[in-house]
Protein backbone atom coordinates (compact mmCIF):
# COMPACT_ATOMS: atom_id res chain seq x y z
CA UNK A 1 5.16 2.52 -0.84
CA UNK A 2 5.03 1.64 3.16
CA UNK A 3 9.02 1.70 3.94
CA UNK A 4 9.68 -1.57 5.44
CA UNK A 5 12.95 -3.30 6.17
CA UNK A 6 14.62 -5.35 3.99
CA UNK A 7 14.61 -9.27 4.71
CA UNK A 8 16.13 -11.01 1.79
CA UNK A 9 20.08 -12.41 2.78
CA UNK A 10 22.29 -14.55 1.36
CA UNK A 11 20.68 -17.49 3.48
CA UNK A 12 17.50 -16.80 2.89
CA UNK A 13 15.15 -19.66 1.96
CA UNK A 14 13.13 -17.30 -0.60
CA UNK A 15 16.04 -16.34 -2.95
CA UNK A 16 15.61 -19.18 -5.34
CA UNK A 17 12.03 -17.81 -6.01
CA UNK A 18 13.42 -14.52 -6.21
CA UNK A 19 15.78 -15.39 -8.99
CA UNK A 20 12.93 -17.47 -10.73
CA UNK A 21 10.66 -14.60 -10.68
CA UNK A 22 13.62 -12.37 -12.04
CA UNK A 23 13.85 -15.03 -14.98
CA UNK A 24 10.25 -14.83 -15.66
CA UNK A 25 10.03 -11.31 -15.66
CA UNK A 26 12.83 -11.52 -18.30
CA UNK A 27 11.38 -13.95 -20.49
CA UNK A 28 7.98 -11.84 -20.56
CA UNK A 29 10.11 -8.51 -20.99
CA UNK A 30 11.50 -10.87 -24.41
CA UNK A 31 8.21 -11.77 -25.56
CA UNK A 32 5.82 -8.49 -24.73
CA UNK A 33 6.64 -5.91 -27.88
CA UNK A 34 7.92 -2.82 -26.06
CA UNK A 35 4.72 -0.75 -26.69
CA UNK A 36 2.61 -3.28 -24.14
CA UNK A 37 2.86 -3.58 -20.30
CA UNK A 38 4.28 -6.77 -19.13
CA UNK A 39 1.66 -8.78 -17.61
CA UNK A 40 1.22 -10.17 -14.25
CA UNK A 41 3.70 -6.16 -12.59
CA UNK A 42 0.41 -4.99 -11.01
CA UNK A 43 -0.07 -8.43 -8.97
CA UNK A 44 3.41 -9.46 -7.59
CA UNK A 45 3.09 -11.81 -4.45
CA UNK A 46 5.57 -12.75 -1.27
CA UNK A 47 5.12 -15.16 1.10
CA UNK A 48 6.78 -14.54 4.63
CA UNK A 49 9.34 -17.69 5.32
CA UNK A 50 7.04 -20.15 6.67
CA UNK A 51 4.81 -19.89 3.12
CA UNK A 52 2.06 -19.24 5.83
CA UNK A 53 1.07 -15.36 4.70
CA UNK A 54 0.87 -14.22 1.36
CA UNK A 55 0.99 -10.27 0.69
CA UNK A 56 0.50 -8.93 -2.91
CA UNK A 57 1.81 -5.55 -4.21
CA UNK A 58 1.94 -3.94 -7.34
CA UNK A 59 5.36 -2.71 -9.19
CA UNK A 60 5.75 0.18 -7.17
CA UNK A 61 5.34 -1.75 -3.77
CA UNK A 62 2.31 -0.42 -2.56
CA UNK A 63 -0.21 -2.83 -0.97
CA UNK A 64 -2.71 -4.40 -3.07
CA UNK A 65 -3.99 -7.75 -0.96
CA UNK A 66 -2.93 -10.36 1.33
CA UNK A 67 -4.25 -14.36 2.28
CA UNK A 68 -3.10 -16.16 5.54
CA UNK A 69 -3.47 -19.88 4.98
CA UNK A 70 -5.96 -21.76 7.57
CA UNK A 71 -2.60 -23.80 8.98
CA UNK A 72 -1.57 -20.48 10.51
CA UNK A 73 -2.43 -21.55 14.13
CA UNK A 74 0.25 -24.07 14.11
CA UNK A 75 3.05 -22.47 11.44
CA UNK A 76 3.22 -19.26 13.39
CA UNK A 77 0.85 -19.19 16.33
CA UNK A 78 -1.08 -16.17 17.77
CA UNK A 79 2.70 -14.99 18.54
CA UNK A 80 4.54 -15.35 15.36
CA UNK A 81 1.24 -14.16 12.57
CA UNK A 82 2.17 -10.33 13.32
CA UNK A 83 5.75 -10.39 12.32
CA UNK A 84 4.97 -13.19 9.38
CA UNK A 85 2.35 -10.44 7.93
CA UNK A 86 5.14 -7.80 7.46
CA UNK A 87 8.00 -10.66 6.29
CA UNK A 88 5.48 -11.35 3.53
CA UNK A 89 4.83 -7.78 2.75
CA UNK A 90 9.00 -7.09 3.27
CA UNK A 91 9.68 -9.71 0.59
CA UNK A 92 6.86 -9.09 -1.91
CA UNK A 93 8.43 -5.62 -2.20
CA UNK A 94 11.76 -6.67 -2.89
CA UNK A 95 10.38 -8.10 -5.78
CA UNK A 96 8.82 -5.38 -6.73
CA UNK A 97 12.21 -3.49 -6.17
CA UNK A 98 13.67 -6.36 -8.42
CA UNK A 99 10.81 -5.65 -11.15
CA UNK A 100 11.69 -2.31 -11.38
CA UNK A 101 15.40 -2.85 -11.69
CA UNK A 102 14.76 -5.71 -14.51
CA UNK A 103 12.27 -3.13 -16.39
CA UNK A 104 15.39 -0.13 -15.97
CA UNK A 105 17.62 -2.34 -17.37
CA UNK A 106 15.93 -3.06 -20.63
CA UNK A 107 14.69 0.46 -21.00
CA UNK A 108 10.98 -0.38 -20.06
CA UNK A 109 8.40 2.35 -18.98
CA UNK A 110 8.32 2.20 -15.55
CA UNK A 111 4.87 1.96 -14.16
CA UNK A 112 3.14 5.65 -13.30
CA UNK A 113 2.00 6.02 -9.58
CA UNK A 114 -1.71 5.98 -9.00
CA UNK A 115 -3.36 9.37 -9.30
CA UNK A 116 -6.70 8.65 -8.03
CA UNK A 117 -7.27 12.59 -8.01
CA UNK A 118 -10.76 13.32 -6.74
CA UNK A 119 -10.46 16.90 -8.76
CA UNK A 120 -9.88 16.39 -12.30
CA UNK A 121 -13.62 16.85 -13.06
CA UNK A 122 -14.22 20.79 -13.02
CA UNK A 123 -17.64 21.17 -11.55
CA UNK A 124 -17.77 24.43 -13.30
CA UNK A 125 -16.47 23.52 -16.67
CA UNK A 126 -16.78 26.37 -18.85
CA UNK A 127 -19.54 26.32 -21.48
CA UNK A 128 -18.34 28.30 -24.96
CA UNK A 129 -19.22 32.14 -24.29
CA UNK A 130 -20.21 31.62 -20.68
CA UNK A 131 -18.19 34.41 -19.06
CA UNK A 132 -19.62 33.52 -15.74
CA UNK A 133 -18.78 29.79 -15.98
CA UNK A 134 -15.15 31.12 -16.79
CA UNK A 135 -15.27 32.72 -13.98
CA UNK A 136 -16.36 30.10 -11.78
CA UNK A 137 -13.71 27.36 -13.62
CA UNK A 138 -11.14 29.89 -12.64
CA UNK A 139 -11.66 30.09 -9.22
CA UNK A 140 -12.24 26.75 -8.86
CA UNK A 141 -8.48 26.48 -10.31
CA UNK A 142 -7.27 28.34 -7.78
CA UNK A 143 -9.20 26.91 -4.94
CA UNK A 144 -7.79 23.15 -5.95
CA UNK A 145 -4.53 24.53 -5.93
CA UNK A 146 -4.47 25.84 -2.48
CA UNK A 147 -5.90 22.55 -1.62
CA UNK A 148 -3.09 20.42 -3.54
CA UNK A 149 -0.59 22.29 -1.56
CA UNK A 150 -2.08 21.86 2.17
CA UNK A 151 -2.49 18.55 1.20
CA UNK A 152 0.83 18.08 0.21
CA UNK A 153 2.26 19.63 3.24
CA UNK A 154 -0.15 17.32 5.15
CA UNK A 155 1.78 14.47 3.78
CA UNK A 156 4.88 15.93 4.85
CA UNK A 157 4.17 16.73 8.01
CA UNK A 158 3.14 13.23 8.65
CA UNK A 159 5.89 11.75 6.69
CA UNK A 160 8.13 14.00 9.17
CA UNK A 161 6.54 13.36 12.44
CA UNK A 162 8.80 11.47 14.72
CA UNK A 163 5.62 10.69 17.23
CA UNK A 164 4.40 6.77 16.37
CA UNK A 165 0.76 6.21 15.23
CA UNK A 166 -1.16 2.81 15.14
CA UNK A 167 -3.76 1.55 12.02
CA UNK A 168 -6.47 -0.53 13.54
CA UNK A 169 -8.58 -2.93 11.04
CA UNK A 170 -12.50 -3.04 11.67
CA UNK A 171 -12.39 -6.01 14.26
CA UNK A 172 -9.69 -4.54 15.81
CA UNK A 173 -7.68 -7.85 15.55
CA UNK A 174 -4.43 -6.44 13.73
CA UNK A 175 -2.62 -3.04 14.85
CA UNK A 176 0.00 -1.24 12.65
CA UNK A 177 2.30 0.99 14.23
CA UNK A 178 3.92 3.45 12.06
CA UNK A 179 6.41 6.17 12.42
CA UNK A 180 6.17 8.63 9.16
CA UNK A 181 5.40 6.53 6.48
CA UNK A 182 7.76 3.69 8.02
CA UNK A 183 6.30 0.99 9.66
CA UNK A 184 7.48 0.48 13.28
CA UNK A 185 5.66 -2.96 14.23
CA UNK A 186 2.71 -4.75 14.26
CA UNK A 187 0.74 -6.87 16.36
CA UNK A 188 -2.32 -8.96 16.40
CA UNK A 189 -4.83 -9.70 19.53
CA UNK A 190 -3.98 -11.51 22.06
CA UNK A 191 -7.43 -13.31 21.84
CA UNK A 192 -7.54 -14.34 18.31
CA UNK A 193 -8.39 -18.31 17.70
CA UNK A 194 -7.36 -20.95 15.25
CA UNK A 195 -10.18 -20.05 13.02
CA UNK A 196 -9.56 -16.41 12.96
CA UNK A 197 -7.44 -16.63 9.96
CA UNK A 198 -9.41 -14.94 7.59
CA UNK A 199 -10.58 -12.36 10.25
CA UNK A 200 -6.71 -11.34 10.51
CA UNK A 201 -6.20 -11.63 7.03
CA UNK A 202 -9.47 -8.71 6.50
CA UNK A 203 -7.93 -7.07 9.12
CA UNK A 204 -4.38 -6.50 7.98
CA UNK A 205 -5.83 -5.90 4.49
CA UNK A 206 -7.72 -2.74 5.74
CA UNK A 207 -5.32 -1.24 7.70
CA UNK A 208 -2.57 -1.92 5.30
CA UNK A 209 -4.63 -0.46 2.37
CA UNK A 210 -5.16 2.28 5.05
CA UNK A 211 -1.40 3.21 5.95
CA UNK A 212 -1.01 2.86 2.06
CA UNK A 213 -3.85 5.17 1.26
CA UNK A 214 -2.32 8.05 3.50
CA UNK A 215 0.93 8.01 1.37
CA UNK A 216 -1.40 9.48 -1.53
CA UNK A 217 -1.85 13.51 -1.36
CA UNK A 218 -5.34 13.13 -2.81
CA UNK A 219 -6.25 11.28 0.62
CA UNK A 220 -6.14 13.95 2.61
CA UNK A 221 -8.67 16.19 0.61
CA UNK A 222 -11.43 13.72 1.84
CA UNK A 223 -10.94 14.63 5.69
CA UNK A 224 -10.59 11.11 6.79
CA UNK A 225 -7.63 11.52 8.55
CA UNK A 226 -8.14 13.38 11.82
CA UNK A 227 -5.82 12.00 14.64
CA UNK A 228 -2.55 10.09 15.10
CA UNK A 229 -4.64 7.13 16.34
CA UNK A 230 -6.75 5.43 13.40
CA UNK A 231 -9.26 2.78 13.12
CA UNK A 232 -10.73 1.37 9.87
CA UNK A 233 -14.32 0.58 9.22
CA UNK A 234 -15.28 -2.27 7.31
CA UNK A 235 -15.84 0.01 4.07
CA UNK A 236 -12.21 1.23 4.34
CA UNK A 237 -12.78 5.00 5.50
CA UNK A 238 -10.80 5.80 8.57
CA UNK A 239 -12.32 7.35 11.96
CA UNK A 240 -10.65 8.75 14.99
CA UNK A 241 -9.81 6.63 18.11
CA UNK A 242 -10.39 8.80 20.92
């Protein structure tokens, strides 16, 4: 999960849909037998305070999608969308944080992280009596190992690093500027238009899928990631901003 500040206070408008989610999760939790997953934990959604941006993420808080409503021009305003983006983001994973208290306290599974690991299919899987293909399994073994660990360490160097780095999207419209895995600030382009809303909204959804995607060790074995500075193509692979 991105690390983003908390928003929800005592005063804030949003708390009376936080305690009806809460409810909701409950009464699901009372109806789904113990052995099922409780629908609806892999799609929980947050609007910032205006109701203007919507930003889904699953149980553990990591990004799934987001929607910025076609009134955006005159809720937020080219100067206001930014910051609205990461309020909606901020609040859908408090509720996610809420989820995963509700599910701890009635002795639920708590939903496994993602693996997406690229390796689990062994190239050289070992046909019965095949000494050679043993051989070749066994070395590949040991070559994904060495590669788990540098990506690993990859992840904590970057998760370590006090020097800022900024997510592009495609169009270049929304900027993400993140220190570690914490996200700093963000910031759209000055030259956006009223009817950019669904522009901003691919934007943000790339690079926040992006700054998402780094947190995963298995990322870094594709060789995307090459520089502090990234941009996003429209297919979601990252490239180097020189």
């Amino acid at each position: 999960m991105l690390q983003t500040s908390r928003t929800v206070t005592p005063d804030d408008p949003r708390l009376d849909q936080a305690r009806r989610f809460v409810r909701q999760l409950e009464e699901s939790l009372a109806s789904t037998p113990r052995h099922l997953p409780v629908d609806g934990l892999d799609r929980i959604g947050g609007d910032d305070q205006t109701g203007t941006v919507t930003c889904v993420v699953d149980a553990r808080g990591d990004f799934v999608d987001l929607r910025v409503r076609s009134d955006w021009w005159y809720t937020l305003g080219p100067s206001g969308v930014a910051s609205a983006i990461l309020d909606a983001l901020q609040y859908a994973q408090d509720k996610a944080m809420l989820a995963m208290a509700v599910l701890r306290r009635h002795g639920r599974t708590l939903p496994a992280p993602p693996t997406g690991d690229r390796f689990q299919h062994d190239e050289f899987a070992a046909r019965p009596g095949d000494i050679w293909a043993e051989w070749g399994a066994a070395e590949a073994r040991v070559q994904r190992g060495y590669d788990t660990m540098a990506a690993a360490d990859r992840v904590v160097e970057t998760r370590d690093s006090a020097e800022p780095r900024t997510i592009s999207g495609p169009r270049g419209l929304f900027h993400l500027t993140l220190v570690g895995f914490t996200v700093a600030s963000a910031e759209v382009n000055p030259r956006i238009a009223a009817r950019d809303a669904d522009a901003i909204a691919d934007d943000a959804r790339a690079t926040l899928r992006q700054a998402t995607r780094e947190k995963d060790p298995t990322y870094w074995f594709s060789g995307l990631f090459r520089d502090a500075t990234t941009r996003v193509d429209e297919f979601g692979n990252a490239e180097q901003v020189r």
